[in-house]
PDB file of N, CA and C in Angstrom:
ATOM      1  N   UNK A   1     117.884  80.826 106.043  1.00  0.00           N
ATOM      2  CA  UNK A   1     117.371  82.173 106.057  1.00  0.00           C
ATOM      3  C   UNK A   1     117.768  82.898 107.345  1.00  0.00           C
ATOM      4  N   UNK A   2     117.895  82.238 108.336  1.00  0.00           N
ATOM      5  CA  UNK A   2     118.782  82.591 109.375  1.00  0.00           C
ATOM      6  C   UNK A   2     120.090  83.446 109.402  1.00  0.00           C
ATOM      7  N   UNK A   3     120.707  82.980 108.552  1.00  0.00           N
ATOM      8  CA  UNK A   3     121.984  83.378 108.388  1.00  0.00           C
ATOM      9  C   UNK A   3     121.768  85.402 107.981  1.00  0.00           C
ATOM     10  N   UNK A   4     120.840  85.629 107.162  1.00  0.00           N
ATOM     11  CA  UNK A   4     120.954  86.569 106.184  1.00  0.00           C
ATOM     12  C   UNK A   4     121.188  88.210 107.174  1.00  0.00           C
ATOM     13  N   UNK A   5     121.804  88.664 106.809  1.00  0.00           N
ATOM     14  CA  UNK A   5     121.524  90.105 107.997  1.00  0.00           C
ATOM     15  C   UNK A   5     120.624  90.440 108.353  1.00  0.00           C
ATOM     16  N   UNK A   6     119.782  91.176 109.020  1.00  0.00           N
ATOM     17  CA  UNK A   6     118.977  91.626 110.019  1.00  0.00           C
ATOM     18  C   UNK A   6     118.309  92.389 108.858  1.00  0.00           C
ATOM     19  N   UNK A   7     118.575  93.481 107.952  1.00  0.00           N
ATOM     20  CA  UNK A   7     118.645  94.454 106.797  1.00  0.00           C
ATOM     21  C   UNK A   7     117.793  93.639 105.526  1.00  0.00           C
ATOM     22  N   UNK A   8     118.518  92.385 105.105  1.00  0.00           N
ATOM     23  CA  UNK A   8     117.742  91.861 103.967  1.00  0.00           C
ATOM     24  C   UNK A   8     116.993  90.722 104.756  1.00  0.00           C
ATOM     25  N   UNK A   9     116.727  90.112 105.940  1.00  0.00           N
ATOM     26  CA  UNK A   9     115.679  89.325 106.846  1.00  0.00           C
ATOM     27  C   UNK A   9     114.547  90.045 106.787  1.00  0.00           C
ATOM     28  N   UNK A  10     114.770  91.266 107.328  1.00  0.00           N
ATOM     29  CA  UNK A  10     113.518  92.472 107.270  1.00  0.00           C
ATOM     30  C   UNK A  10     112.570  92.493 106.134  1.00  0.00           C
ATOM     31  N   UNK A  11     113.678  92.487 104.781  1.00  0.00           N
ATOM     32  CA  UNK A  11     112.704  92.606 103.553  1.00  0.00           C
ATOM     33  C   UNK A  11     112.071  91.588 103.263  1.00  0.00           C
ATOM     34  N   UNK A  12     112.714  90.697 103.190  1.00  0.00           N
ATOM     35  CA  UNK A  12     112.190  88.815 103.231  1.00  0.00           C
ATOM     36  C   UNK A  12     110.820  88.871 104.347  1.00  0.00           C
ATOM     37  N   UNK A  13     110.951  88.940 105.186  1.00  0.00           N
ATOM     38  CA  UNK A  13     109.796  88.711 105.997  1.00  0.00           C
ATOM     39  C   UNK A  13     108.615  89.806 105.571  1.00  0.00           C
ATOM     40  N   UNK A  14     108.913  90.823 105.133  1.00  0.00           N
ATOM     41  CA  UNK A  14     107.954  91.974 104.693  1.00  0.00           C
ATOM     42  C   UNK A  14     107.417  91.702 103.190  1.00  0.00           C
ATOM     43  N   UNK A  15     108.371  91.088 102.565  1.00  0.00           N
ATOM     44  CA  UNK A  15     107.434  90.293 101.348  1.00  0.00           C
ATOM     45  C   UNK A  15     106.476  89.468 102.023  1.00  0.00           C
ATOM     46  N   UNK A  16     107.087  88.732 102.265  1.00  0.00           N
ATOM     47  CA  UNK A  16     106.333  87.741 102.721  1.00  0.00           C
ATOM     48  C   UNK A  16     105.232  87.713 103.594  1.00  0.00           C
ATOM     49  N   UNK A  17     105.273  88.543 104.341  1.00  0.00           N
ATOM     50  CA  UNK A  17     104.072  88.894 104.903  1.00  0.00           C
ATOM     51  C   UNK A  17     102.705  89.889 104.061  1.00  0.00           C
ATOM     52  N   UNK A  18     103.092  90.901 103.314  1.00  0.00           N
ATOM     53  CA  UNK A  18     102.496  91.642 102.311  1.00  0.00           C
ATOM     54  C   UNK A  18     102.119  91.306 101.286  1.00  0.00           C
ATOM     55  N   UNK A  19     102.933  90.885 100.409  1.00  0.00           N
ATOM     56  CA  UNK A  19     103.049  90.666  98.755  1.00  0.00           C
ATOM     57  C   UNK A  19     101.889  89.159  98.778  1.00  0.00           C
ATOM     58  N   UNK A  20     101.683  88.354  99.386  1.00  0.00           N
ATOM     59  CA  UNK A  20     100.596  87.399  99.024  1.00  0.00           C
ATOM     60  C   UNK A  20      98.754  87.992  99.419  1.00  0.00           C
ATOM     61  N   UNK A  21      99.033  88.777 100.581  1.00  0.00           N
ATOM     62  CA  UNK A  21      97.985  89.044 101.188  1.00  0.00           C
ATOM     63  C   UNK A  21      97.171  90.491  99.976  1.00  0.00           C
ATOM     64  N   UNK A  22      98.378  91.411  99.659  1.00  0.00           N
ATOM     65  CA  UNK A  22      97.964  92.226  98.159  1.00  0.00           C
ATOM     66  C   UNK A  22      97.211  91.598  97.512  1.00  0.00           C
ATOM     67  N   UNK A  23      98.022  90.600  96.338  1.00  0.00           N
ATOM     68  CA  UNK A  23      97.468  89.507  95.636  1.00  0.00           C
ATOM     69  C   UNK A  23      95.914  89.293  95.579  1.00  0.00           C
ATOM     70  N   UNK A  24      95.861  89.066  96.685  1.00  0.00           N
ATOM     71  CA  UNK A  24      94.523  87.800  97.293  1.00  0.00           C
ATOM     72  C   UNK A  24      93.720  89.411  96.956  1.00  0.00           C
ATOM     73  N   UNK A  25      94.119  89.925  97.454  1.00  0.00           N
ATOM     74  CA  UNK A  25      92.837  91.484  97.844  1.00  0.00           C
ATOM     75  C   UNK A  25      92.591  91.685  96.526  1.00  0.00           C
ATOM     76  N   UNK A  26      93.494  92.073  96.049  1.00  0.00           N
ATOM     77  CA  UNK A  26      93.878  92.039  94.076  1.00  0.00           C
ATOM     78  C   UNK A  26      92.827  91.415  93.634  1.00  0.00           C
ATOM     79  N   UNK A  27      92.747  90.212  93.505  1.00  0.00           N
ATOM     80  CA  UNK A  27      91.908  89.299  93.097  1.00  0.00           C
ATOM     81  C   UNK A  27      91.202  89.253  93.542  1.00  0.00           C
ATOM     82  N   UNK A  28      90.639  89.211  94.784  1.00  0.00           N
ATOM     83  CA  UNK A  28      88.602  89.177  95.209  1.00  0.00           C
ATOM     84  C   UNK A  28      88.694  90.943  94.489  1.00  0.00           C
ATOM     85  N   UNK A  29      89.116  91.664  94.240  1.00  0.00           N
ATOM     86  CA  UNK A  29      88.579  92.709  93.691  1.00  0.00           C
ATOM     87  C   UNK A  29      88.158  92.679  92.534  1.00  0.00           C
ATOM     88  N   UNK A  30      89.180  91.798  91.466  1.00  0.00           N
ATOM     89  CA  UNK A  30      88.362  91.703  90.427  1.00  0.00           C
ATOM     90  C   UNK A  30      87.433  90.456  90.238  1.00  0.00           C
ATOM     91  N   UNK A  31      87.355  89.975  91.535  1.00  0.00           N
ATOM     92  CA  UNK A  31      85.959  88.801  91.058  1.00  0.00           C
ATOM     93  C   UNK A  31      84.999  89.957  91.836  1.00  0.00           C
ATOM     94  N   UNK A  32      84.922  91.077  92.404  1.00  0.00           N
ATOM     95  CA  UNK A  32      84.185  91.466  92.758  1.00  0.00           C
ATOM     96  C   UNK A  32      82.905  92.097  91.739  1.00  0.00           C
ATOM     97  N   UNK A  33      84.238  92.927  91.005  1.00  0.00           N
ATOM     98  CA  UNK A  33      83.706  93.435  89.927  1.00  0.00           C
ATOM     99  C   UNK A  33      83.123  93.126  88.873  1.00  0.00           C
ATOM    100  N   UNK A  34      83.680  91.699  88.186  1.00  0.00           N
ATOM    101  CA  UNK A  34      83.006  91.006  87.638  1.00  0.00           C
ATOM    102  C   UNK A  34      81.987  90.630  88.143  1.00  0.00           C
ATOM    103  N   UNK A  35      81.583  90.024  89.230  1.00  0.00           N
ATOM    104  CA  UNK A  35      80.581  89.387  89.967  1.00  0.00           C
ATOM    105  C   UNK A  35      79.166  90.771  90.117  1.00  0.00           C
ATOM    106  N   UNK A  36      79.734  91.529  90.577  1.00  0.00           N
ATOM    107  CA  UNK A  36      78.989  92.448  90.542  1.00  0.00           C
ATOM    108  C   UNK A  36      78.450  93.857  89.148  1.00  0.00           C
ATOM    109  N   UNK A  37      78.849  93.206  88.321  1.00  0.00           N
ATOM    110  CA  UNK A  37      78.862  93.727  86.686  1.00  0.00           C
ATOM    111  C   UNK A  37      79.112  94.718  86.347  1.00  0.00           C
ATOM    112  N   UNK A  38      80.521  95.403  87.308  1.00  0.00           N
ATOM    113  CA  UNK A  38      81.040  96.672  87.044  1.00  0.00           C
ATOM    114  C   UNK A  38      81.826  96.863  86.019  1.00  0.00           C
ATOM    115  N   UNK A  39      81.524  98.176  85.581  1.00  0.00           N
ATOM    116  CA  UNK A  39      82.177  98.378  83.995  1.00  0.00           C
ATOM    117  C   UNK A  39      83.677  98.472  84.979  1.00  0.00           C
ATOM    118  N   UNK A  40      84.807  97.494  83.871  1.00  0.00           N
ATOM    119  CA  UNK A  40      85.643  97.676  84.195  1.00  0.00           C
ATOM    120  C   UNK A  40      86.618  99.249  83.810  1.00  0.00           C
ATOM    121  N   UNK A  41      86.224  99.644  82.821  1.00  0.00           N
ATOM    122  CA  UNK A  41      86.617 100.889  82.349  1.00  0.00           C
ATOM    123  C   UNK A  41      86.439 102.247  83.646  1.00  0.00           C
ATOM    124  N   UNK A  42      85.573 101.960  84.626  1.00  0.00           N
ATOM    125  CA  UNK A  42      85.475 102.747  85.352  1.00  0.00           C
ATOM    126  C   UNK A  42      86.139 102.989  87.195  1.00  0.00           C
ATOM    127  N   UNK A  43      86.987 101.178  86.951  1.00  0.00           N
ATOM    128  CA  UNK A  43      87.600 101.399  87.704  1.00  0.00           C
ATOM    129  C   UNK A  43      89.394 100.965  87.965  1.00  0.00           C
ATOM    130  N   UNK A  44      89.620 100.893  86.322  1.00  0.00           N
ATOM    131  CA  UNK A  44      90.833 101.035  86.179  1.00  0.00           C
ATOM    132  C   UNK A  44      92.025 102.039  86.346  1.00  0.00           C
ATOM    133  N   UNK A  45      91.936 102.274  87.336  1.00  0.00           N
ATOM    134  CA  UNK A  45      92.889 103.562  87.694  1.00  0.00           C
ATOM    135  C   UNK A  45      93.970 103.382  88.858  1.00  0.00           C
ATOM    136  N   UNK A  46      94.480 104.041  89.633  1.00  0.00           N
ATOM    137  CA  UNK A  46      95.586 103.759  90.167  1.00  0.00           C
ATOM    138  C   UNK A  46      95.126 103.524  91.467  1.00  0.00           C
ATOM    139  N   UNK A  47      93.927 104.153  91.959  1.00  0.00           N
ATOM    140  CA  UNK A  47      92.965 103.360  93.321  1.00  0.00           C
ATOM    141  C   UNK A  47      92.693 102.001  93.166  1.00  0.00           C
ATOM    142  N   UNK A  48      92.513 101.152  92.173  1.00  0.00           N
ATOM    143  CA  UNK A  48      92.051  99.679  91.705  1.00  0.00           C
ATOM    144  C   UNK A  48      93.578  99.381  91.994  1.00  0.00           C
ATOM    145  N   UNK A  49      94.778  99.590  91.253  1.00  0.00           N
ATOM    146  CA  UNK A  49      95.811  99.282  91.180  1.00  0.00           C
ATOM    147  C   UNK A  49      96.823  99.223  92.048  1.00  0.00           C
ATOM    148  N   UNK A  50      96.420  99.358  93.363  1.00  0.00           N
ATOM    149  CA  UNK A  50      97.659 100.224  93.924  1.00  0.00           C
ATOM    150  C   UNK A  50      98.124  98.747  94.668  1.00  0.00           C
ATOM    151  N   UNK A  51      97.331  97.879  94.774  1.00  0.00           N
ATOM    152  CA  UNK A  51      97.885  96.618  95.312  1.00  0.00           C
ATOM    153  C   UNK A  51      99.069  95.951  94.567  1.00  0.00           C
ATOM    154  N   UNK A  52      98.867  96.023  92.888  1.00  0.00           N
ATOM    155  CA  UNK A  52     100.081  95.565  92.028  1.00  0.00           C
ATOM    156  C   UNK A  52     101.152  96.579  92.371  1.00  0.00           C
ATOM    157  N   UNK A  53     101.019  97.955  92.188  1.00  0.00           N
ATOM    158  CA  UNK A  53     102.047  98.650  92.650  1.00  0.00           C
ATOM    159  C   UNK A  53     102.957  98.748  94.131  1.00  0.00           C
ATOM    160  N   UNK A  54     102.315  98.117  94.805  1.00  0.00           N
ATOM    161  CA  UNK A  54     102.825  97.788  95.932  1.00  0.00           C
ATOM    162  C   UNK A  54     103.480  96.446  95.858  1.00  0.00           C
ATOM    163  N   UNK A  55     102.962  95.067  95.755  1.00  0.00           N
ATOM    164  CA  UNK A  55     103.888  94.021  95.186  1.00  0.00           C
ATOM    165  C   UNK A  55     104.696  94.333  94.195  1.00  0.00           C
ATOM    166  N   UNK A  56     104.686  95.192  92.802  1.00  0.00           N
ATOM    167  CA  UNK A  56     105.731  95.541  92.432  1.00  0.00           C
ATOM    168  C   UNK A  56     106.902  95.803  93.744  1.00  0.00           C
ATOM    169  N   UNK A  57     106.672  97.522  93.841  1.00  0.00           N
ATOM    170  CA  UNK A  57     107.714  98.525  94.631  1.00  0.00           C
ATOM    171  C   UNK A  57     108.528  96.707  95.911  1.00  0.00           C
ATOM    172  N   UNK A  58     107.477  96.289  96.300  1.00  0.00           N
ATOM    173  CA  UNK A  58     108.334  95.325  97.960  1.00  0.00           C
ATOM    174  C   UNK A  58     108.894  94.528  96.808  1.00  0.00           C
ATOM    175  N   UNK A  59     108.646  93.524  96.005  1.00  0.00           N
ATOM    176  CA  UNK A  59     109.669  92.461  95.082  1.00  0.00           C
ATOM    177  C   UNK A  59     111.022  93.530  94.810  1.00  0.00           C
ATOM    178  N   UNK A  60     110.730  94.594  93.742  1.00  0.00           N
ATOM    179  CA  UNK A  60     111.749  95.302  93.631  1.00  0.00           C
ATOM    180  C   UNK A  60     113.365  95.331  94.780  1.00  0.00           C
ATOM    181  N   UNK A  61     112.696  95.978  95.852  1.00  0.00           N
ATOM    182  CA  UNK A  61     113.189  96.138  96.747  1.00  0.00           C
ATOM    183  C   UNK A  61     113.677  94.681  97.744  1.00  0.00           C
ATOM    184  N   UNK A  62     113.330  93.720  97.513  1.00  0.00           N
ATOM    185  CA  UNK A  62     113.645  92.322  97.778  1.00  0.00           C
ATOM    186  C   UNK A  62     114.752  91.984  97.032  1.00  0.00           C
ATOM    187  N   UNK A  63     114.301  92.363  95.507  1.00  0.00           N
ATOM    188  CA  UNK A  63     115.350  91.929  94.900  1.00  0.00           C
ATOM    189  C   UNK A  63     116.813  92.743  94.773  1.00  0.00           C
ATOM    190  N   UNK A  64     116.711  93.613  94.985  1.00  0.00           N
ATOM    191  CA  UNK A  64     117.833  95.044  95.556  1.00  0.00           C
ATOM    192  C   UNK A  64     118.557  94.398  96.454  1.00  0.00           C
ATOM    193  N   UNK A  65     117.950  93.987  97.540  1.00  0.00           N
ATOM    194  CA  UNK A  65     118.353  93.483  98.640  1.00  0.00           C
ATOM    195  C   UNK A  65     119.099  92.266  98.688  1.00  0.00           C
ATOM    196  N   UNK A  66     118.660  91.133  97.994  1.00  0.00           N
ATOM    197  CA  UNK A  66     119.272  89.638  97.775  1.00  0.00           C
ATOM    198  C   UNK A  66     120.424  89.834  96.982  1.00  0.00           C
ATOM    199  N   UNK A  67     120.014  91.061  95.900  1.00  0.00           N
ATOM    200  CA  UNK A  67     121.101  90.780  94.957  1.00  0.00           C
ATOM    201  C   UNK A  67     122.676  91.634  96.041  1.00  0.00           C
ATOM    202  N   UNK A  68     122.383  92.599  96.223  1.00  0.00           N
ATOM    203  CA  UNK A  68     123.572  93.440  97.228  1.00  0.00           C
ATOM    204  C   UNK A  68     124.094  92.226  98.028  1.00  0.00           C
ATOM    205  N   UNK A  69     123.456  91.165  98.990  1.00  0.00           N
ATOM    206  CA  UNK A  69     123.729  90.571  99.828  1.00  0.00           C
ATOM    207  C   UNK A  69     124.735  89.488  99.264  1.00  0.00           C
ATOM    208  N   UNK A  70     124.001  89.319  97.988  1.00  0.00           N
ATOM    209  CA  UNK A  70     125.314  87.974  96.806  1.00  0.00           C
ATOM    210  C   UNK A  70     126.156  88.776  96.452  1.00  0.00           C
ATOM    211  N   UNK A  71     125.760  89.848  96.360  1.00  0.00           N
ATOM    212  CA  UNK A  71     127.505  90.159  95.813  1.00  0.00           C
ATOM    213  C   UNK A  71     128.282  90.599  97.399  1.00  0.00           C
ATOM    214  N   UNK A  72     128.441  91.952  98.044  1.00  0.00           N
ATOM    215  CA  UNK A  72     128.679  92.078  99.131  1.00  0.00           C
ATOM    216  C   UNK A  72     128.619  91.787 100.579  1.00  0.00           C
ATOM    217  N   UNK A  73     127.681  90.925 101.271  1.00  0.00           N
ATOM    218  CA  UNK A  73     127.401  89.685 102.034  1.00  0.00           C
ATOM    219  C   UNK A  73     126.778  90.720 103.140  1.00  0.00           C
ATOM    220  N   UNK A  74     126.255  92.115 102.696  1.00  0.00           N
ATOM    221  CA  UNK A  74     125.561  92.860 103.737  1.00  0.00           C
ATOM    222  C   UNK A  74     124.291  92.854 102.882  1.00  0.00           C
ATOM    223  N   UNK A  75     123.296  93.777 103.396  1.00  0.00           N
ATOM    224  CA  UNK A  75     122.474  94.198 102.297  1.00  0.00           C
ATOM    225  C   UNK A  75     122.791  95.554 101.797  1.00  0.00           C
ATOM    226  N   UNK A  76     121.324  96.008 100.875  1.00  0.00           N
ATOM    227  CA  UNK A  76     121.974  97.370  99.793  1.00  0.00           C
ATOM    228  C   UNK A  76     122.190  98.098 100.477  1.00  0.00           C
ATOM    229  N   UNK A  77     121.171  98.731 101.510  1.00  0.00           N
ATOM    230  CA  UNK A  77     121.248 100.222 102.145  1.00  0.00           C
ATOM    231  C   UNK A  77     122.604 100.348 102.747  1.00  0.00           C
ATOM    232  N   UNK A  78     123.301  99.252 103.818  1.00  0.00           N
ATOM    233  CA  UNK A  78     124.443  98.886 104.391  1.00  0.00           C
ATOM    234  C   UNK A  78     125.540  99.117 103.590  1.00  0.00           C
ATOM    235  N   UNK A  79     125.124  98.460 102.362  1.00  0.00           N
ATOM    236  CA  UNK A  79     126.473  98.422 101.458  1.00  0.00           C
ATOM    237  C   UNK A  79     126.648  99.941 100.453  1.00  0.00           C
ATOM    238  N   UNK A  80     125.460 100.704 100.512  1.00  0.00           N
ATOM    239  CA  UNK A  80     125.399 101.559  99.979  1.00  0.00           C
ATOM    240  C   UNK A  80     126.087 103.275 100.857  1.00  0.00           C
ATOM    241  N   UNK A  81     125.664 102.276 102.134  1.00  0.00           N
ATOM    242  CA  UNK A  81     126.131 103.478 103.324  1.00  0.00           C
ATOM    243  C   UNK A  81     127.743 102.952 103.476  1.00  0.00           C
ATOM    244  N   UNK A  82     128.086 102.340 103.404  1.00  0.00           N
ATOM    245  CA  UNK A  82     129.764 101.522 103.876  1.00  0.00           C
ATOM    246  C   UNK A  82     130.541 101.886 102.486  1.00  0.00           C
ATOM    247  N   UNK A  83     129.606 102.207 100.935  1.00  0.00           N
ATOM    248  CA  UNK A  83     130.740 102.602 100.048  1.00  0.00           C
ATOM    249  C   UNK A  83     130.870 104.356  99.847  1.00  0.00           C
ATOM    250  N   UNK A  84     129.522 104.630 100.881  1.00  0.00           N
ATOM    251  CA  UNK A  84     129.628 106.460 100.388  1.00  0.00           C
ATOM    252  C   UNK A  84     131.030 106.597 101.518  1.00  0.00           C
ATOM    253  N   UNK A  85     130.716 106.078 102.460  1.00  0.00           N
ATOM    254  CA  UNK A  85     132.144 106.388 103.518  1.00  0.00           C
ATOM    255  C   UNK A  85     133.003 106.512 103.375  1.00  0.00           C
ATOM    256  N   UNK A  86     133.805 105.142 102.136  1.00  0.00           N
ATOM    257  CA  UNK A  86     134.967 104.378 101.627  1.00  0.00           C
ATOM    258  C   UNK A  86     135.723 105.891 101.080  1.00  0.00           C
ATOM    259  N   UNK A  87     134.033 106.302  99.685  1.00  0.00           N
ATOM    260  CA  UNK A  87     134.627 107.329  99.333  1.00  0.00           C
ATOM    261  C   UNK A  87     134.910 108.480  99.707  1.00  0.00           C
ATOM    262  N   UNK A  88     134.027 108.981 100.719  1.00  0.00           N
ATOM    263  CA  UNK A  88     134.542 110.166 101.379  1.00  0.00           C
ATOM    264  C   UNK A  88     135.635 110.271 102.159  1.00  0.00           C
ATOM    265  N   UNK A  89     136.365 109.184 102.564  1.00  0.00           N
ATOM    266  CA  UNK A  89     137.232 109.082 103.248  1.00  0.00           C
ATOM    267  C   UNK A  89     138.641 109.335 102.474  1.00  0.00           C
ATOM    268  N   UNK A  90     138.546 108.953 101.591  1.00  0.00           N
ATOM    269  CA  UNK A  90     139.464 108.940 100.371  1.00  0.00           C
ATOM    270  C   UNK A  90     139.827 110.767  99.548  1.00  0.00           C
TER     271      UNK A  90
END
């Protein structure tokens, strides 16, 4: 993991630091609710949710990242900034 650029290290460590700790919150929320006999209908909305949407959006973006790095050996943003150049140069 050493090896990986500075660009997709960043995201790796930012999963990893985020995306389990979401989770966990995720979940004592809904043992909360259960535990505490809240209609779930009343707090299904995108305030309850925003922890999945956040482990979504960082995996996403992890996986953006790993995959750019297997194919082009930088990450995306890098490789995305190094091909707008290619073409403007052209």
């Amino acid at each position: 993991m050493k090896k990986l650029p500075r660009e997709v290290y960043f995201f790796v460590v930012l999963w990893v630091l985020f995306a389990p700790i979401l989770a966990l919150y995720f979940a004592l929320q809904i043992v909360y609710v259960n535990m505490a006999h809240i209609d779930p209908a009343t707090v299904a909305n995108l305030a309850f949710l925003w922890p999945v949407v956040a482990i979504a959006a960082l995996s996403i973006l992890l996986l953006l990242e790993l995959t750019a790095y297997s194919k082009f050996k930088m990450g995306f943003f890098s490789a995305w900034i190094e091909l707008f150049f290619i073409s403007i140069g052209k």
